[in-house]
Structure formats: structure tokens, C-alpha cells
C-alpha atoms as a PDB file:
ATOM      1  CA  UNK A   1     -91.490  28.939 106.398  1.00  0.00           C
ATOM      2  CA  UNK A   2     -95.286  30.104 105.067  1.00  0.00           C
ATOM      3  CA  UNK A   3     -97.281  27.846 102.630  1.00  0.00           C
ATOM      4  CA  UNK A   4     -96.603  30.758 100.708  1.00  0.00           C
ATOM      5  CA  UNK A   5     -92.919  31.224 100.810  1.00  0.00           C
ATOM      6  CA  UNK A   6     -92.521  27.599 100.609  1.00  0.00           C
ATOM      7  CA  UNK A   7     -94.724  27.309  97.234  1.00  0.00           C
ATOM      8  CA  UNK A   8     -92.853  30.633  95.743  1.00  0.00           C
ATOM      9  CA  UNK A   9     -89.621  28.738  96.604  1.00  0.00           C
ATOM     10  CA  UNK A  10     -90.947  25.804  94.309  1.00  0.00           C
ATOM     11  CA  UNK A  11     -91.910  27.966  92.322  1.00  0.00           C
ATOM     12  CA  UNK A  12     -88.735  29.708  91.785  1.00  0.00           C
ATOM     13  CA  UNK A  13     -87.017  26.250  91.837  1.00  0.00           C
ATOM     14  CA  UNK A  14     -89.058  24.578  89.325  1.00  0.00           C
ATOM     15  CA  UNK A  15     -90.866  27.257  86.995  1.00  0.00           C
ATOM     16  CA  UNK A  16     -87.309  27.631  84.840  1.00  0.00           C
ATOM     17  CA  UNK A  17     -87.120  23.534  84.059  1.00  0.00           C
ATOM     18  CA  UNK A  18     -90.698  23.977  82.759  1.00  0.00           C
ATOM     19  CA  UNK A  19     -90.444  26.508  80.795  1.00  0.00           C
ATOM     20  CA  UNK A  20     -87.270  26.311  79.071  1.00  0.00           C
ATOM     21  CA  UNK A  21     -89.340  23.261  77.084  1.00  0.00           C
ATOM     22  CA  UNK A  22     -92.763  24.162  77.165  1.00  0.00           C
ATOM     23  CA  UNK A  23     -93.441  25.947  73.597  1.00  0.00           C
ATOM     24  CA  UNK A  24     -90.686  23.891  72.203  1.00  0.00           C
ATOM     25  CA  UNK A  25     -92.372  21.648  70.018  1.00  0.00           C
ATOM     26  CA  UNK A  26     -94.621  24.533  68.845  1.00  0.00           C
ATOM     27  CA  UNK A  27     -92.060  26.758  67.504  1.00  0.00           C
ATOM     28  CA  UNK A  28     -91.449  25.453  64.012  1.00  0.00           C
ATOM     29  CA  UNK A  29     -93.856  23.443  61.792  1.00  0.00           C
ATOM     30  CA  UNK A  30     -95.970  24.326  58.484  1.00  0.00           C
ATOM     31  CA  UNK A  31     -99.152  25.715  60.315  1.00  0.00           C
ATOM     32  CA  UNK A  32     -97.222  28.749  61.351  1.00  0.00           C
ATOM     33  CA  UNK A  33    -100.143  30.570  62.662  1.00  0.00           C
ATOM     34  CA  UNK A  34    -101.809  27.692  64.695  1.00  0.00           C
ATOM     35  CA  UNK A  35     -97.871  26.688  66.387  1.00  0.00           C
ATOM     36  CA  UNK A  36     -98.547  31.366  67.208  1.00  0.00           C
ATOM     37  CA  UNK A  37    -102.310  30.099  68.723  1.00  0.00           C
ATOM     38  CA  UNK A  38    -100.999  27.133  70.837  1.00  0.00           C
ATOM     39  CA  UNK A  39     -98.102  29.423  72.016  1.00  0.00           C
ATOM     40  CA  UNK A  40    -100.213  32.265  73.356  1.00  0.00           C
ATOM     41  CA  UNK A  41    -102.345  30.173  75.434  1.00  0.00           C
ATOM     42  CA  UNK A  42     -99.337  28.564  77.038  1.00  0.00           C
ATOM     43  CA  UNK A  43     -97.551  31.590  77.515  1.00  0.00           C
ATOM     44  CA  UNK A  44    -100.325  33.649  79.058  1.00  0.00           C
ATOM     45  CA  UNK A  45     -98.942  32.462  82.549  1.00  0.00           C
ATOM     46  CA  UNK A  46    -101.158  30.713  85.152  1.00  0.00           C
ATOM     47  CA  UNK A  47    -100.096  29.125  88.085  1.00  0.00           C
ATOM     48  CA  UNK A  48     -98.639  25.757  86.427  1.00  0.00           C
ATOM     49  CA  UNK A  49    -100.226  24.275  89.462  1.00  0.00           C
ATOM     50  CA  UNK A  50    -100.731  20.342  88.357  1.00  0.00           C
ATOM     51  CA  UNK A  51     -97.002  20.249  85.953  1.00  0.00           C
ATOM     52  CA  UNK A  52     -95.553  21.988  89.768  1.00  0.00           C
ATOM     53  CA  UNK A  53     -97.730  19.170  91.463  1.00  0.00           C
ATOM     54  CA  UNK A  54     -96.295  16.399  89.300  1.00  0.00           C
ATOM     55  CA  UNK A  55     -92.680  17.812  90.372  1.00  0.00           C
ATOM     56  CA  UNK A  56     -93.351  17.660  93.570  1.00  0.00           C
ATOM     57  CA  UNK A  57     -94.350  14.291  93.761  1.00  0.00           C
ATOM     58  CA  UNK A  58     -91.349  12.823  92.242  1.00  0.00           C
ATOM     59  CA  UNK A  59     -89.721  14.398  94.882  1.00  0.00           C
ATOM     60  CA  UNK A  60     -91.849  13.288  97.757  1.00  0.00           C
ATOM     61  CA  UNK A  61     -91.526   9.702  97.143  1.00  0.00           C
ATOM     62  CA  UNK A  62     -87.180  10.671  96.753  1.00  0.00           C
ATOM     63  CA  UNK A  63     -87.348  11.012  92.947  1.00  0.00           C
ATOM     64  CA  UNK A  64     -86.072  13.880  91.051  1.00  0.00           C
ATOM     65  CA  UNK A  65     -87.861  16.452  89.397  1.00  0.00           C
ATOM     66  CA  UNK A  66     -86.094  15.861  86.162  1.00  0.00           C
ATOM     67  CA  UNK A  67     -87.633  12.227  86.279  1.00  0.00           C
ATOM     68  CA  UNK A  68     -90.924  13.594  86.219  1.00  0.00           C
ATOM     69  CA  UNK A  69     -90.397  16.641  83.474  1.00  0.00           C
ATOM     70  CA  UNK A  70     -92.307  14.678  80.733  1.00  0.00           C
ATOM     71  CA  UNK A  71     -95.083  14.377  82.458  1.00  0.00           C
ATOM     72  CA  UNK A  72     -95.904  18.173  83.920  1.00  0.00           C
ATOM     73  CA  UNK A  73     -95.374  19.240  80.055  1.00  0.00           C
ATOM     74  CA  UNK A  74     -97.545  16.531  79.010  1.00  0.00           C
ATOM     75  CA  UNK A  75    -100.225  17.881  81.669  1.00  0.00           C
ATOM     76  CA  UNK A  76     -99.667  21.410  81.356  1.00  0.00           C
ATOM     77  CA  UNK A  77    -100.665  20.801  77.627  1.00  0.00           C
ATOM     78  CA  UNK A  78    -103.535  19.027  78.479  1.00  0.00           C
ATOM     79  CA  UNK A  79    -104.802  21.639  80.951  1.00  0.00           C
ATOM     80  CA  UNK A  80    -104.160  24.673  78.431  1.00  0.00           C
ATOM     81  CA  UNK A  81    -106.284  22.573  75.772  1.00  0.00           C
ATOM     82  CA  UNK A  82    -109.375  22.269  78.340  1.00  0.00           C
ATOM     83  CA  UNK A  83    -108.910  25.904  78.977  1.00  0.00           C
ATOM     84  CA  UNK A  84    -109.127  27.099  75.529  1.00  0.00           C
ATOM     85  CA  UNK A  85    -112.254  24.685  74.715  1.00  0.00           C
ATOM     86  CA  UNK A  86    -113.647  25.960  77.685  1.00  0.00           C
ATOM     87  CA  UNK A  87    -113.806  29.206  76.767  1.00  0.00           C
ATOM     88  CA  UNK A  88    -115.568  28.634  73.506  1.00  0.00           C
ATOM     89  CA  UNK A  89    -118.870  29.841  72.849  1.00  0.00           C
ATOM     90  CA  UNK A  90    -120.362  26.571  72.748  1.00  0.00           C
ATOM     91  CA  UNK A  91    -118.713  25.808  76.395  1.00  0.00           C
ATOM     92  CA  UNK A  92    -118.293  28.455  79.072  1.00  0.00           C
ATOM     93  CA  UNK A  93    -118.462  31.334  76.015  1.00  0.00           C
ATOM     94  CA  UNK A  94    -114.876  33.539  77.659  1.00  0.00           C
ATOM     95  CA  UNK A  95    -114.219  36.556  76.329  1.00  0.00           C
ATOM     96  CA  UNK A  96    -111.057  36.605  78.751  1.00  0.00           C
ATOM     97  CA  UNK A  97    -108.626  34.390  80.448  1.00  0.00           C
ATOM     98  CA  UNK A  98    -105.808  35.323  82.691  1.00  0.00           C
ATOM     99  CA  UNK A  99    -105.932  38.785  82.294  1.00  0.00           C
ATOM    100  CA  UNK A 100    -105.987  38.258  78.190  1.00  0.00           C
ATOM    101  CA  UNK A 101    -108.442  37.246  75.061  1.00  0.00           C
ATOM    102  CA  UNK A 102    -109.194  34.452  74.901  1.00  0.00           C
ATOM    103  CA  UNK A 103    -107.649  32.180  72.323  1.00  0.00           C
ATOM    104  CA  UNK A 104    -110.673  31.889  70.043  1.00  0.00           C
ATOM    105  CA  UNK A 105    -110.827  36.316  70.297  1.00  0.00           C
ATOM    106  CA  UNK A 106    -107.718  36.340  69.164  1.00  0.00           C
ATOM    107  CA  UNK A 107    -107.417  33.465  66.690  1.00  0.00           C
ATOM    108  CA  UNK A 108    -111.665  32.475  65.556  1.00  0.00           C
ATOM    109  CA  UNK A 109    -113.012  29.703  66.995  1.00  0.00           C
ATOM    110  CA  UNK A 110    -111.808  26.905  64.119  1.00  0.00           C
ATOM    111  CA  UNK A 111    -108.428  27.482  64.938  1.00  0.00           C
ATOM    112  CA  UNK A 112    -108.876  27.833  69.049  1.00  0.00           C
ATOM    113  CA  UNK A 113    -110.333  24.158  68.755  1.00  0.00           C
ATOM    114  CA  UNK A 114    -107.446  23.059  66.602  1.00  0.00           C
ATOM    115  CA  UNK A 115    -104.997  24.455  69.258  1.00  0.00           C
ATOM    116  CA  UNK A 116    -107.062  22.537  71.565  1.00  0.00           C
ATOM    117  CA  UNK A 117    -106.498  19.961  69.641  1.00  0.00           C
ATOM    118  CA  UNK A 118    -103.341  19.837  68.911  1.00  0.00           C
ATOM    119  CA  UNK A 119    -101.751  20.399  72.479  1.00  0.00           C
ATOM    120  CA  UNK A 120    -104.034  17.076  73.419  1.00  0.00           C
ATOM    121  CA  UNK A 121    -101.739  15.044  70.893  1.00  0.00           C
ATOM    122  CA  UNK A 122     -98.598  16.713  72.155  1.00  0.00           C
ATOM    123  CA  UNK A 123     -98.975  15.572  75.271  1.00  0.00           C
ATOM    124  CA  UNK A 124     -99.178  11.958  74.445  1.00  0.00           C
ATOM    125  CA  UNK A 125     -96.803  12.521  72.195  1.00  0.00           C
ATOM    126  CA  UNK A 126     -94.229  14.251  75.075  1.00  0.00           C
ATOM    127  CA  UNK A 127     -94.487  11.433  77.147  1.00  0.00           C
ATOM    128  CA  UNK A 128     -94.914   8.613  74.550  1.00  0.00           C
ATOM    129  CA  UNK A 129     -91.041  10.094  73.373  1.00  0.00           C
ATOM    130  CA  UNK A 130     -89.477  10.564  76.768  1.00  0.00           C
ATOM    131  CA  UNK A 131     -86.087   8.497  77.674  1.00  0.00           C
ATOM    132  CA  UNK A 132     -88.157   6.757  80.473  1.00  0.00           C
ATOM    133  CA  UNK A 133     -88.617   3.401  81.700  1.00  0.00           C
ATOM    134  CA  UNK A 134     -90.548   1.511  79.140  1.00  0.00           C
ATOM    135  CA  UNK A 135     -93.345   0.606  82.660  1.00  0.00           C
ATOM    136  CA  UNK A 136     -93.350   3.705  84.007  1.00  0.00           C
ATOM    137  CA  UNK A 137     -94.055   5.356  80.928  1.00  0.00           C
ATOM    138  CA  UNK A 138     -96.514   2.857  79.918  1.00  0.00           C
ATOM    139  CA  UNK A 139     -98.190   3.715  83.490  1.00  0.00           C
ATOM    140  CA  UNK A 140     -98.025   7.265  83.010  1.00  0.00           C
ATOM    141  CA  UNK A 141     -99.251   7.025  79.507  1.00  0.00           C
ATOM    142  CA  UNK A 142    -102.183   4.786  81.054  1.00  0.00           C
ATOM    143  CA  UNK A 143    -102.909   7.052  83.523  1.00  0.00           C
ATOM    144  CA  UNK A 144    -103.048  10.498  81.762  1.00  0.00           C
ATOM    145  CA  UNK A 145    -105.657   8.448  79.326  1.00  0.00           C
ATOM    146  CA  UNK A 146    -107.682   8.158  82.505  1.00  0.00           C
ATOM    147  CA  UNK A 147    -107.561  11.581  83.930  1.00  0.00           C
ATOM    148  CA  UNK A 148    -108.215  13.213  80.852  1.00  0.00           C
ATOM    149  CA  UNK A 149    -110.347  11.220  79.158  1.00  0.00           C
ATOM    150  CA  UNK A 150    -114.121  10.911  79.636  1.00  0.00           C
ATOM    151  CA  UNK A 151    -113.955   9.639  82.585  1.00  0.00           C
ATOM    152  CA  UNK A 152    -112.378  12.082  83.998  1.00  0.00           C
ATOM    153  CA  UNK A 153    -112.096  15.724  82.852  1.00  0.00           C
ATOM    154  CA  UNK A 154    -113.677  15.744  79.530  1.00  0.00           C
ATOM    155  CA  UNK A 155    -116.724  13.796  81.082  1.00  0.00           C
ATOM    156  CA  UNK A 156    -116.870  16.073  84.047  1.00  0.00           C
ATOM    157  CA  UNK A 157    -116.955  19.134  81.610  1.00  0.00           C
ATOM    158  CA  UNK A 158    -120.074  17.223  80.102  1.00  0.00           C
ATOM    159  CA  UNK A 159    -121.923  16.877  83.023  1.00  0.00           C
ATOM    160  CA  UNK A 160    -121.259  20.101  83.981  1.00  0.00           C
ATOM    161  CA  UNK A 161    -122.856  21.325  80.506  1.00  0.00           C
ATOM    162  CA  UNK A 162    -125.850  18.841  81.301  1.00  0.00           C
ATOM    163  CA  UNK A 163    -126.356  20.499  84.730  1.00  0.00           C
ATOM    164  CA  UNK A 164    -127.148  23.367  83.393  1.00  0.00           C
ATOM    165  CA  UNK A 165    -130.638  22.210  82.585  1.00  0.00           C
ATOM    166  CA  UNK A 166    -131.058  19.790  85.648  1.00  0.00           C
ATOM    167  CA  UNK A 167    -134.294  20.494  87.490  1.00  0.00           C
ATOM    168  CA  UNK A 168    -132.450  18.588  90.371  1.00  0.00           C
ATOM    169  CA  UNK A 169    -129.519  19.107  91.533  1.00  0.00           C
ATOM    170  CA  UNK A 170    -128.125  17.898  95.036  1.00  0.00           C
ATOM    171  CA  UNK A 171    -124.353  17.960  96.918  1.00  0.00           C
ATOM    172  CA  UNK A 172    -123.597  14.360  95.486  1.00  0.00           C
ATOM    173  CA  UNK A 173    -124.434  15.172  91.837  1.00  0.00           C
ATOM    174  CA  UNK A 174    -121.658  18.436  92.402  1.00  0.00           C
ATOM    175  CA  UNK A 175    -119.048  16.451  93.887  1.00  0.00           C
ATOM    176  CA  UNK A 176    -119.558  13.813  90.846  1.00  0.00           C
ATOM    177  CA  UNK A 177    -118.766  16.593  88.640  1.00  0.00           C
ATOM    178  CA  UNK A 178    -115.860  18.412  90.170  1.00  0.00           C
ATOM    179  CA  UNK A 179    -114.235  15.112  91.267  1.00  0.00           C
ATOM    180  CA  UNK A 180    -114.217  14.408  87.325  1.00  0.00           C
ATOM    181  CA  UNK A 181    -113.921  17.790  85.972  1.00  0.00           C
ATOM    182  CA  UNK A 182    -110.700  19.125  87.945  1.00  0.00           C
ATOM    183  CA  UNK A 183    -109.962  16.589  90.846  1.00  0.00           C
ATOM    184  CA  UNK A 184    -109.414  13.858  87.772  1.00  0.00           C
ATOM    185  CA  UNK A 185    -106.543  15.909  86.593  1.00  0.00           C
ATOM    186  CA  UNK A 186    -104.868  17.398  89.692  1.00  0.00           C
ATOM    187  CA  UNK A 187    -104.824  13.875  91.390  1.00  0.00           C
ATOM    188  CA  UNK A 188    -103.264  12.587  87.956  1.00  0.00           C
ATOM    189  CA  UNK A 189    -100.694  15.071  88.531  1.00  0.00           C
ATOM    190  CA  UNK A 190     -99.811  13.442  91.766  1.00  0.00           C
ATOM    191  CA  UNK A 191     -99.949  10.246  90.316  1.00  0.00           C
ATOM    192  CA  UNK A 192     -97.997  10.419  87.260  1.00  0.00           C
ATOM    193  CA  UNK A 193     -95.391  12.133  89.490  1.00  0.00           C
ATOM    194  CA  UNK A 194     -95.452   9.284  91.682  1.00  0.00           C
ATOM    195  CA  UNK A 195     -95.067   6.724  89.210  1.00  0.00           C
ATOM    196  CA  UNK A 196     -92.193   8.562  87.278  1.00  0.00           C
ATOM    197  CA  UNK A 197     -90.421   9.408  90.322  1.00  0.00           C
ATOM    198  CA  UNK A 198     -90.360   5.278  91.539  1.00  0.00           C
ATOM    199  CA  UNK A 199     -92.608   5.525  94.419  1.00  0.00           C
ATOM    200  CA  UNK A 200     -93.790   2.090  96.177  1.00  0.00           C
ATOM    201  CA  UNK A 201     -97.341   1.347  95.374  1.00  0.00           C
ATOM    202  CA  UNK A 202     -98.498   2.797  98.830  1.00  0.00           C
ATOM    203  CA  UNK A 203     -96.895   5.964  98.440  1.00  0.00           C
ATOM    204  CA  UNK A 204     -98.486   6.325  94.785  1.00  0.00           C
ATOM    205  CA  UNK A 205    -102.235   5.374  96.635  1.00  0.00           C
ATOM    206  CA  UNK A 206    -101.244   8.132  99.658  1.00  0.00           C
ATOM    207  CA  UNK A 207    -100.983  10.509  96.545  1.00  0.00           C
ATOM    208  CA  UNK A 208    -103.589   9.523  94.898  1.00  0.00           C
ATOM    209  CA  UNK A 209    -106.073  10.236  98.345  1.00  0.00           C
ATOM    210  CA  UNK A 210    -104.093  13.690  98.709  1.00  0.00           C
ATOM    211  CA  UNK A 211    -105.074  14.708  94.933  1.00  0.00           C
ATOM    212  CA  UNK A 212    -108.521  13.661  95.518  1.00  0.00           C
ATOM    213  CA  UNK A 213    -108.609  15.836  98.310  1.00  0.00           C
ATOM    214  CA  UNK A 214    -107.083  18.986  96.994  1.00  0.00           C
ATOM    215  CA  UNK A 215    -108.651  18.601  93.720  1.00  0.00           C
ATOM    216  CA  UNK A 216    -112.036  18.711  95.791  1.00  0.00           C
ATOM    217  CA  UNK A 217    -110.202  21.860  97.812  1.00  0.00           C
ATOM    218  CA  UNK A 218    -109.752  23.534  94.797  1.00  0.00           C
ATOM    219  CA  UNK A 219    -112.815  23.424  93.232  1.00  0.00           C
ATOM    220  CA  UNK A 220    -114.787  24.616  96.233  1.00  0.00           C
ATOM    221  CA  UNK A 221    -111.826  27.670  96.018  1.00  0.00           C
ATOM    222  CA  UNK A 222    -112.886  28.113  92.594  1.00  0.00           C
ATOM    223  CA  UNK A 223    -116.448  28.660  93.518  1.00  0.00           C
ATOM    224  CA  UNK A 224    -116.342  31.272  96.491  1.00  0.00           C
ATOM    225  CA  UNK A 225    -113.761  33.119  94.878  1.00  0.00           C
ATOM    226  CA  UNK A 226    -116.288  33.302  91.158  1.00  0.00           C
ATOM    227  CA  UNK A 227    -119.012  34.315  94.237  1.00  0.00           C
ATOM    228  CA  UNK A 228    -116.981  36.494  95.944  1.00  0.00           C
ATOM    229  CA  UNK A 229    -113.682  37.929  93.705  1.00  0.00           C
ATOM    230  CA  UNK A 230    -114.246  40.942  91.122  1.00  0.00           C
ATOM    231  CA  UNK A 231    -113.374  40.815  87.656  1.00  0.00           C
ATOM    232  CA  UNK A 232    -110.030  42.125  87.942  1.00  0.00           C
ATOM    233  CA  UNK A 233    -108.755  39.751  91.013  1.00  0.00           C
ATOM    234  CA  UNK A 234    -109.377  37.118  88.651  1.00  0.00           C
ATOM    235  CA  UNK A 235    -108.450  37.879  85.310  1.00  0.00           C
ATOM    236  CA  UNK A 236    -111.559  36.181  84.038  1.00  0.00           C
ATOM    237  CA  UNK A 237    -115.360  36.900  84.254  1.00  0.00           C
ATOM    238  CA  UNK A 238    -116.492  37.058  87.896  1.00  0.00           C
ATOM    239  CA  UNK A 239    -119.543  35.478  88.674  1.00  0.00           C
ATOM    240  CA  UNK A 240    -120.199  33.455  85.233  1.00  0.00           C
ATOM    241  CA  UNK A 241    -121.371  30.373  87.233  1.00  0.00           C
ATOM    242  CA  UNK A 242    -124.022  31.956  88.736  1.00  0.00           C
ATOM    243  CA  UNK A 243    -124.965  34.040  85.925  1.00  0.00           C
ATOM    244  CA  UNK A 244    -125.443  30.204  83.929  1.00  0.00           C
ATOM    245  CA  UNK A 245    -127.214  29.367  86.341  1.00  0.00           C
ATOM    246  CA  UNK A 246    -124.717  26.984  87.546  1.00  0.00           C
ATOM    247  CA  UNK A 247    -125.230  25.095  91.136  1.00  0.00           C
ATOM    248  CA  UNK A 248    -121.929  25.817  93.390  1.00  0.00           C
ATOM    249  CA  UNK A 249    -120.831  25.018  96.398  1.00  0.00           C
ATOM    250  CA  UNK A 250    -122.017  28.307  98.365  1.00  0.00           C
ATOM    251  CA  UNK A 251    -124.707  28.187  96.340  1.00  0.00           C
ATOM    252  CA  UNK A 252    -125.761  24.491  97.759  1.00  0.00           C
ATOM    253  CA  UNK A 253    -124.093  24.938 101.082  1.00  0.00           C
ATOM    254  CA  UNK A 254    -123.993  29.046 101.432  1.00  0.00           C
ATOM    255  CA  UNK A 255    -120.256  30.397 101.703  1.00  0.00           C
ATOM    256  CA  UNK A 256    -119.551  30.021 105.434  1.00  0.00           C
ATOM    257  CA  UNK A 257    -120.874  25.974 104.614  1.00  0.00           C
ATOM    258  CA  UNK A 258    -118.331  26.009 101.268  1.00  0.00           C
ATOM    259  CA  UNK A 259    -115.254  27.518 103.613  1.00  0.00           C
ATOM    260  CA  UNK A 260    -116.162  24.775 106.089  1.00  0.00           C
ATOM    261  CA  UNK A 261    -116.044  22.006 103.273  1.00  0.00           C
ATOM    262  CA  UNK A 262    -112.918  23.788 101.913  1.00  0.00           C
ATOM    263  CA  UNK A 263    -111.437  23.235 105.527  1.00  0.00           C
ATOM    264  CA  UNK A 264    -112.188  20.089 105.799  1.00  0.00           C
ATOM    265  CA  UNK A 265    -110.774  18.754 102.270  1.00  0.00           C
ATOM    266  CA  UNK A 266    -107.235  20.875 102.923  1.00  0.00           C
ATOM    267  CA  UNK A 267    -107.072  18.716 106.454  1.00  0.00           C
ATOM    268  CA  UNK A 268    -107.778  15.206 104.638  1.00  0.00           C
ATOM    269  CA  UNK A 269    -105.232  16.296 101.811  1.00  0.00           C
ATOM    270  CA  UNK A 270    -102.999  16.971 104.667  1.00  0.00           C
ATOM    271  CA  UNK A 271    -103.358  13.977 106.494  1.00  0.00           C
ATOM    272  CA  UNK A 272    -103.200  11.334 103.303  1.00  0.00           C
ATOM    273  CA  UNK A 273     -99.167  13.116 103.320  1.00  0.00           C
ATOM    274  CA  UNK A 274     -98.413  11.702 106.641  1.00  0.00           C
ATOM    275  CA  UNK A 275     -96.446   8.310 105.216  1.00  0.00           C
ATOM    276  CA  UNK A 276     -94.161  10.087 102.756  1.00  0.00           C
ATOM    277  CA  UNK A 277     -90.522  10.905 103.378  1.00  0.00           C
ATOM    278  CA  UNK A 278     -90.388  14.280 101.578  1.00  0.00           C
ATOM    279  CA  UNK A 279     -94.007  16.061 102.024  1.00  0.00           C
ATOM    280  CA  UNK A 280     -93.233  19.625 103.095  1.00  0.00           C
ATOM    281  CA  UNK A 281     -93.629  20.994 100.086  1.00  0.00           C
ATOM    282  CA  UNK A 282     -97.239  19.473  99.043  1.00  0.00           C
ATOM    283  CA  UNK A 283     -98.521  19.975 102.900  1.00  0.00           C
ATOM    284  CA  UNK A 284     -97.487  23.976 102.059  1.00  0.00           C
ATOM    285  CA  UNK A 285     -99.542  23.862  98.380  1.00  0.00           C
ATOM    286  CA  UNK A 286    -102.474  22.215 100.181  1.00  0.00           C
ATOM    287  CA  UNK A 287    -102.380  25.008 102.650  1.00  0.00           C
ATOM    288  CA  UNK A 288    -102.068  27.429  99.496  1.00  0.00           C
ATOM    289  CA  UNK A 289    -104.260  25.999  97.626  1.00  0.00           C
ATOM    290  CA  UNK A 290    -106.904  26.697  99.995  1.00  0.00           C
ATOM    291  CA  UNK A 291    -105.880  30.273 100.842  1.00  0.00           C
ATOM    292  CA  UNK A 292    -105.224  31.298  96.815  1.00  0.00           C
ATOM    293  CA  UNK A 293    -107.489  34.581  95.984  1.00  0.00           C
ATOM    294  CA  UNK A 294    -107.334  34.044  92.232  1.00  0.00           C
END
């Protein structure tokens, strides 16, 4: 089977548990219209790709997906708040996402961050309320702090901001940033998937080294395709990095250089997979990863 047919097949296999809860908790409540703002960020699609990762892992290490559902809500709420904050004027400054307005077009910007906010607390909140293990969620709690927190994606995003005005800028200083501001959370994914789904401690580090890597994969995706992919292949503004003045990976390394890094992090994902009984699956969404065009 393709990395692709194999990742539609998860796909297909694990989209419905996801999203048969995913705007549950946002569906009734006195602030009717900021439950509506929350809702149409996570509804506006996306590839679910660190709540599918999290899946995935459970069943790597011979867990069950179910085991794991509390955490790929809890992260796919954490990833649609960065998302909408992102796009604020005082971030990134989106006018579209995924094909869409973005949440504070639609909504004003005081209630986008209060979305933001809001699905930040759910997540916690999923996972803090979960009929789990009292250590594994305690672990998974501990460890979504991490990835999320400033040091991990919300610090990323603020060195990213504070690049902006660098003078300096070199290879290390980019892979500080990316490896905070989306390999923190995709390798989280892996983790808290591990850690819900019982692995052994050195199947949770072998996950841990495969999120690294793909995290890093994906990033250097992310920048060829904002170099390369128009407007409507993305659903989003093409070429906003550059147009910030952002450094990037072809920008530091040119794009044949960035497809050559990007080759080089799929293979060490790849490899770090080698020592778990149930890996198809993640070897095809490392493969995908890599290959994605939006």
C-alpha cells in the first residue's frame, strides 16, 4: 500500500472517533456566540494531523486508539487555539485559513482571542476528566504543559515574532524555533499517545526521536510549499513568510538544500520506528508528511 492510501485508510478509520466528540463541549453554555466562534475554527477541517498522530501511537506500542481519544481532542484544541492567535493582526495578521476567514474576520479580534482562549482550558480540562489511569493521565497532563507551553510552542511562536527584527540570523537559530514552534507539539502527539496507550519507556523515547524528526520534516514542508504553492493550493496566503521578511529554510539553504534537509529528517523519523511492533502506519505519515502539497 502507498503512504497515501495507508494515511487515507487512517484517516477513514480514525477521523469518525474524533469527530463525533470534538465540538461537544462547545455546543451548549451561556456565551452562545463564542461556543459558534470556537466551533467554526474546529470545524473548518484541516488535516487533524497531531490528534491522528496521537492515535497512531497508542497503536504502535499495541494500545488502542480509544485509550488515547482524550488526548488527540485535548491537542486538536490546542492546535486550533495557536491557529486562531496566529492569525491575529498582532501575530501573523490572516485574513484566511483553510480555504475560510479567519476567526477574528468573522468574529473581531476580542472574541477570536477568547476562543483561543477558551479551547486552551478545554484541553486540560478533556484530559484532566478522562476515565484514565490516574499516572498516565498525570503524564499526559505533564507533558501537554510542556509542549504547549513556553517552552515549547508558545515560546517558539515568540521567537519567531523576535526574528523578525534579527540582524542575524543563522540555520541553528531556525531550527531553535521550529523545533519549539511545531516540532514541540507534533512530538507531544507521539508522546502522549505513547504514554496513554502503555508503551515501555523505550518505545515512548523511540517516539519521542520520530516526532522530533517529523516535526523538523514538517516545518521545512511548510516552508517550500509558502515558497513555492499559490494561494489557492493552500487555502492560506502564499508567500507571507517571505513577504515578513521571515528567514526559511530555502531561504537559508535555497530549495534544492531545504528538499535535501526535508529528505534527510523523513529518513531519521523513519529509522527512530525501527523497535516498535506496530509502525506501518507512522513510517507511511512520515513518508506523507514529506510529500503533502498543502
Amino acid at each position: 500500500m502507498s503512504a497515501a492510501a495507508q494515511v487515507q485508510a487512517d484517516l477513514d478509520r480514525l477521523l469518525p472517533l474524533l469527530d463525533a466528540l470534538l465540538t461537544t463541549p462547545f455546543r451548549e453554555g451561556e456565551a452562545a456566540r463564542l461556543g459558534e466562534a470556537m466551533r467554526y475554527s474546529l470545524e473548518a477541517g484541516g488535516k487533524r494531523v497531531r490528534p491522528i498522530l496521537c492515535l497512531l501511537a497508542a497503536e504502535a506500542v499495541g494500545g488502542t486508539a480509544a485509550q488515547a481519544l482524550p488526548g488527540a481532542l485535548a491537542l486538536e484544541y490546542i492546535h486550533t487555539y495557536s491557529l486562531i492567535h496566529d492569525d491575529l493582526p498582532a501575530m501573523d495578521d490572516d485574513d484566511l485559513r483553510r480555504g475560510r476567514p479567519t476567526n477574528h474576520k468573522v468574529y473581531g479580534e476580542g472574541h477570536a482571542i477568547l476562543a483561543g482562549d477558551g479551547l486552551l482550558t478545554e484541553a486540560f480540562g478533556v484530559l484532566a476528566t478522562a476515565d484514565l489511569d490516574p499516572v498516565r493521565r498525570a503524564q499526559a497532563l505533564a507533558l501537554l504543559a510542556e509542549g504547549a507551553g513556553w517552552r515549547g510552542m508558545v515560546g517558539g511562536q515568540a521567537l519567531d515574532l523576535e526574528g523578525e527584527t534579527l540582524a542575524a540570523y543563522d540555520l541553528d537559530h531556525l531550527r531553535l524555533i521550529h523545533r519549539l514552534k511545531t516540532g514541540a507539539l507534533l512530538r507531544t502527539s507521539l508522546e502522549i499517545g505513547a504514554v496513554l496507550g502503555g508503551a515501555a519507556p523505550e518505545e515512548q523515547a523511540a517516539l519521542r526521536a520520530y516526532g522530533e524528526a517529523i516535526g523538523l520534516a514538517f516545518q521545512i514542508q511548510d516552508d517550500i510549499l509558502d515558497a513555492t504553492a499559490t494561494e489557492a493550493d493552500l487555502g492560506k496566503r502564499a508567500g507571507k513568510d517571505a513577504g515578513r521578511g521571515k528567514i526559511t529554510y530555502p531561504s537559508l539553504l535555497g530549495l534544492d538544500g531545504a528538499r535535501n534537509a526535508l529528505s534527510e529528517a523523513t529518513e531519521t523519523a523513519l529509522c527512530h520506528l525501527a523497535s516498535l511492533p506496530n509502525r506501518s502506519s507512522l513510517a507511511a505519515w512520515a513518508r506523507y508528511l514529506a510529500q503533502r502539497a498543502k
